[in-house]
Protein backbone atom coordinates (compact mmCIF):
# COMPACT_ATOMS: atom_id res chain seq x y z
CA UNK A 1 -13.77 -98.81 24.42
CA UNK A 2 -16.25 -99.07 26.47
CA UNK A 3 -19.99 -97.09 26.16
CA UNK A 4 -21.80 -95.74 29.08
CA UNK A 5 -25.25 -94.90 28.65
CA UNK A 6 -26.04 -91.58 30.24
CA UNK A 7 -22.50 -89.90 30.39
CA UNK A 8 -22.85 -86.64 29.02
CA UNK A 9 -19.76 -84.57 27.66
CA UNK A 10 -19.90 -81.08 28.89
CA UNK A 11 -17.39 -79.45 26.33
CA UNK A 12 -18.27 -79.12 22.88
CA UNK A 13 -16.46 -81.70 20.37
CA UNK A 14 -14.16 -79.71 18.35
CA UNK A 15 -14.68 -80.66 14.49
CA UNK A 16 -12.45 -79.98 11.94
CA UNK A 17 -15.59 -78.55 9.58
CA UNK A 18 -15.63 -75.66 12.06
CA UNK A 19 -12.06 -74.68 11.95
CA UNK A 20 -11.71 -74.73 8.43
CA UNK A 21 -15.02 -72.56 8.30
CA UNK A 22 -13.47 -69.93 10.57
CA UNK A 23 -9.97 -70.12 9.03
CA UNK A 24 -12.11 -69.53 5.66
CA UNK A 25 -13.72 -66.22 6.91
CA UNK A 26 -9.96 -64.83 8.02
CA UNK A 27 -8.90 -65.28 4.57
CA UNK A 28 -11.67 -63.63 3.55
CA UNK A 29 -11.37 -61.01 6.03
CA UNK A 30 -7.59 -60.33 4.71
CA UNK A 31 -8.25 -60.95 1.00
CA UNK A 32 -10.69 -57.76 1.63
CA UNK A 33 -8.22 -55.79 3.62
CA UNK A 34 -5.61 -56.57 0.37
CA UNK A 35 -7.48 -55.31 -1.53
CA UNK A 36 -8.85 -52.17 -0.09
CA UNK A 37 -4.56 -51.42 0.81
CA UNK A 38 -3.96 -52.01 -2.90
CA UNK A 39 -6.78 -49.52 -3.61
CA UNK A 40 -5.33 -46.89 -1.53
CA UNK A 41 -1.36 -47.57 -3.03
CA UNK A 42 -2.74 -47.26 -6.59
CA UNK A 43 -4.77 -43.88 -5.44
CA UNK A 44 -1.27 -42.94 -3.81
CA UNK A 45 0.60 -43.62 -6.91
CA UNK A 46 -1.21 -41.74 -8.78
CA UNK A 47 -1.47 -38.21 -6.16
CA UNK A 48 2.79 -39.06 -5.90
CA UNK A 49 2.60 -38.97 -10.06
CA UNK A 50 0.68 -36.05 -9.67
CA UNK A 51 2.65 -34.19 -7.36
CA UNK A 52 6.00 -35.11 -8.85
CA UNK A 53 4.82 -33.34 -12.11
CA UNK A 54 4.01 -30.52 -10.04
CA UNK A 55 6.99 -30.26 -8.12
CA UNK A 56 8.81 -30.68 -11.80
CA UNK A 57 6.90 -27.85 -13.11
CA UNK A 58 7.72 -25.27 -10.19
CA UNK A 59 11.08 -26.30 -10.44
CA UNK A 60 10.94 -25.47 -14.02
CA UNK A 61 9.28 -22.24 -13.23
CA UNK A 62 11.43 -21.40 -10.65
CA UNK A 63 14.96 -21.76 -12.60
CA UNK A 64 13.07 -19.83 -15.25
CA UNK A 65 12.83 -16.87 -12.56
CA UNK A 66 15.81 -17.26 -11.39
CA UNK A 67 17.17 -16.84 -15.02
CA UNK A 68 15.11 -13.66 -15.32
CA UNK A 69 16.35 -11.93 -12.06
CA UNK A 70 19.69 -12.28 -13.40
CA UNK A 71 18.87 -10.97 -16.32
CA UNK A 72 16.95 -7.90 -15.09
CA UNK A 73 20.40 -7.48 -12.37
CA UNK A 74 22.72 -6.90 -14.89
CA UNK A 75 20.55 -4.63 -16.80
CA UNK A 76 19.88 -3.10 -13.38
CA UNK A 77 23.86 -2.67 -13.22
CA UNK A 78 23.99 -1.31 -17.22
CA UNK A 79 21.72 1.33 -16.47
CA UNK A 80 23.20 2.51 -12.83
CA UNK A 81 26.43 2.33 -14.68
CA UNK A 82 24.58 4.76 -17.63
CA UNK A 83 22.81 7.06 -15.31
CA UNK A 84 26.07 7.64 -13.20
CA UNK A 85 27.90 8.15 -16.34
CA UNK A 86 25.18 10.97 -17.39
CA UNK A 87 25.44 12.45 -14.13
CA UNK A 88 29.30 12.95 -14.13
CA UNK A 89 28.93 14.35 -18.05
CA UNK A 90 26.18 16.90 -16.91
CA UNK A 91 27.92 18.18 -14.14
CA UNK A 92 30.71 18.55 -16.47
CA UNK A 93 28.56 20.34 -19.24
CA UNK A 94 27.24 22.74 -16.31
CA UNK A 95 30.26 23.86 -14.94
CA UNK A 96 31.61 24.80 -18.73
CA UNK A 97 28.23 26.28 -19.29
CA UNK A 98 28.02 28.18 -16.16
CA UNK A 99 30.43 31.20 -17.13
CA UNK A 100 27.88 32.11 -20.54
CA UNK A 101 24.34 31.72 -18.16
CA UNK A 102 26.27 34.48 -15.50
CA UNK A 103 27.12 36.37 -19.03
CA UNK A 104 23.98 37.01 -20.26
CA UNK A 105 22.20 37.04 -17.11
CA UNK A 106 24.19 39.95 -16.30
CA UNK A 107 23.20 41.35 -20.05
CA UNK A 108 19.82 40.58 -19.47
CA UNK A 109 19.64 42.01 -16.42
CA UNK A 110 16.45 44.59 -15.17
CA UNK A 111 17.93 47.17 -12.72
CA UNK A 112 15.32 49.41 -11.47
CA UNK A 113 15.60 51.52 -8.24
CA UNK A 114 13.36 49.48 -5.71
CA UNK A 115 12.56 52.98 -3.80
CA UNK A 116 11.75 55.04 -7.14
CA UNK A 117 7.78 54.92 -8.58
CA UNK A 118 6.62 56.91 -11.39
CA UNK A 119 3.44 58.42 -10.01
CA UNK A 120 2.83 60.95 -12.97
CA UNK A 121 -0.48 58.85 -13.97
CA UNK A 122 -3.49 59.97 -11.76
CA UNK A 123 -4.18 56.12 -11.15
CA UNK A 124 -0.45 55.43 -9.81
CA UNK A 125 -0.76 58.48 -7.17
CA UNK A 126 0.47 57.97 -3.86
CA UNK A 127 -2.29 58.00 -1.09
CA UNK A 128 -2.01 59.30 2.32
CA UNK A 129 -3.67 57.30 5.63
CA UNK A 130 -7.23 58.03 5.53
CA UNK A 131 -8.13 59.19 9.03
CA UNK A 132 -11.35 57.68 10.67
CA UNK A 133 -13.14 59.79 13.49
CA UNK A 134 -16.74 59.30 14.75
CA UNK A 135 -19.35 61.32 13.21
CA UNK A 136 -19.25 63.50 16.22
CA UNK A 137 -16.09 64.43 15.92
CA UNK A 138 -15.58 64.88 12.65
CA UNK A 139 -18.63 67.32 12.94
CA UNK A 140 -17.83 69.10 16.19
CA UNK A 141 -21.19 68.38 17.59
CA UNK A 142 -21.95 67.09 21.20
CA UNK A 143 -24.54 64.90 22.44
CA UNK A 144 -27.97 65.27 21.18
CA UNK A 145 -31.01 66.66 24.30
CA UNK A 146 -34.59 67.01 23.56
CA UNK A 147 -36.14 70.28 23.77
CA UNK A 148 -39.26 69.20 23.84
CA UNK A 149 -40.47 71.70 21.71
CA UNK A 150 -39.24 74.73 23.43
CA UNK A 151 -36.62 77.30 21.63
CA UNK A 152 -35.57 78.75 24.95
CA UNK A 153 -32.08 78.94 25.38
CA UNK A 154 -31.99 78.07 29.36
CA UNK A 155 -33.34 74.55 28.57
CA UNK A 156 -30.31 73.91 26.15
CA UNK A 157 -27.47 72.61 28.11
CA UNK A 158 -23.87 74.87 27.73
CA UNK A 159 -21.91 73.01 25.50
């Protein structure tokens, strides 16, 4: 090998030291992004705990409902099944019944003329139309003149 004095190299020597330092600062780089991911699966471990007790309770809830709206459908049925029942024995009831209400309405009954009143009390007396006229003709007078003081007989219109 042979040295010459004032040959230059224009590319950078690659060293090993400088690989291994970069290569270090990768791991690094990943060991940090591990860790942060295993952060976020425990934190989503824990909301998919979470949630799975949730979804365990509403399911819980809901069979519970479920078990009530049966429940409240066949009393729902009991009671239609009651009520129509009632209906049918009260109609029945009426009809026997109706035959004694006609009796003693007819007993009971008030039967009074509808054109006959007893006006032998001064306060039940029949009235007749009250006739309204105008003063002047209830009076028989005419239209009022001034005399102007005078009495005589030619300044008095003919009535």
């Amino acid at each position: 090998m042979s040295l010459i004095p004032g040959i230059s190299r224009t590319k950078p020597k690659h060293r090993a030291a400088d690989k291994v330092t970069e290569l270090k600062q990768q791991l690094k780089d990943q060991q940090a992004e591990t860790v942060s991911a295993f952060g976020q699966l425990i934190g989503a471990v824990d909301t998919i705990a979470i949630l799975e007790a949730d979804l365990a309770d509403v399911r819980a809830k809901r069979a519970e409902a479920e078990q009530v709206v049966v429940y409240l459908a066949a009393d729902l049925d009991e009671r239609t099944q009651e009520r129509d029942q009632a209906l049918t024995e009260a109609s029945r009831l009426r009809a026997q019944l109706a035959p004694y209400l006609a009796a003693e309405a007819n007993t009971n009954a008030i039967t009074v003329p509808a054109s006959e009143r007893d006006t032998s009390r001064f306060e039940d007396q029949a009235t007749e139309p009250i006739k309204v006229t105008t003063l002047r003709d209830a009076f028989g007078i005419g239209p009022v003149v001034a005399t102007q003081g005078s009495a005589d007989p030619a300044h008095l219109p003919a009535a």
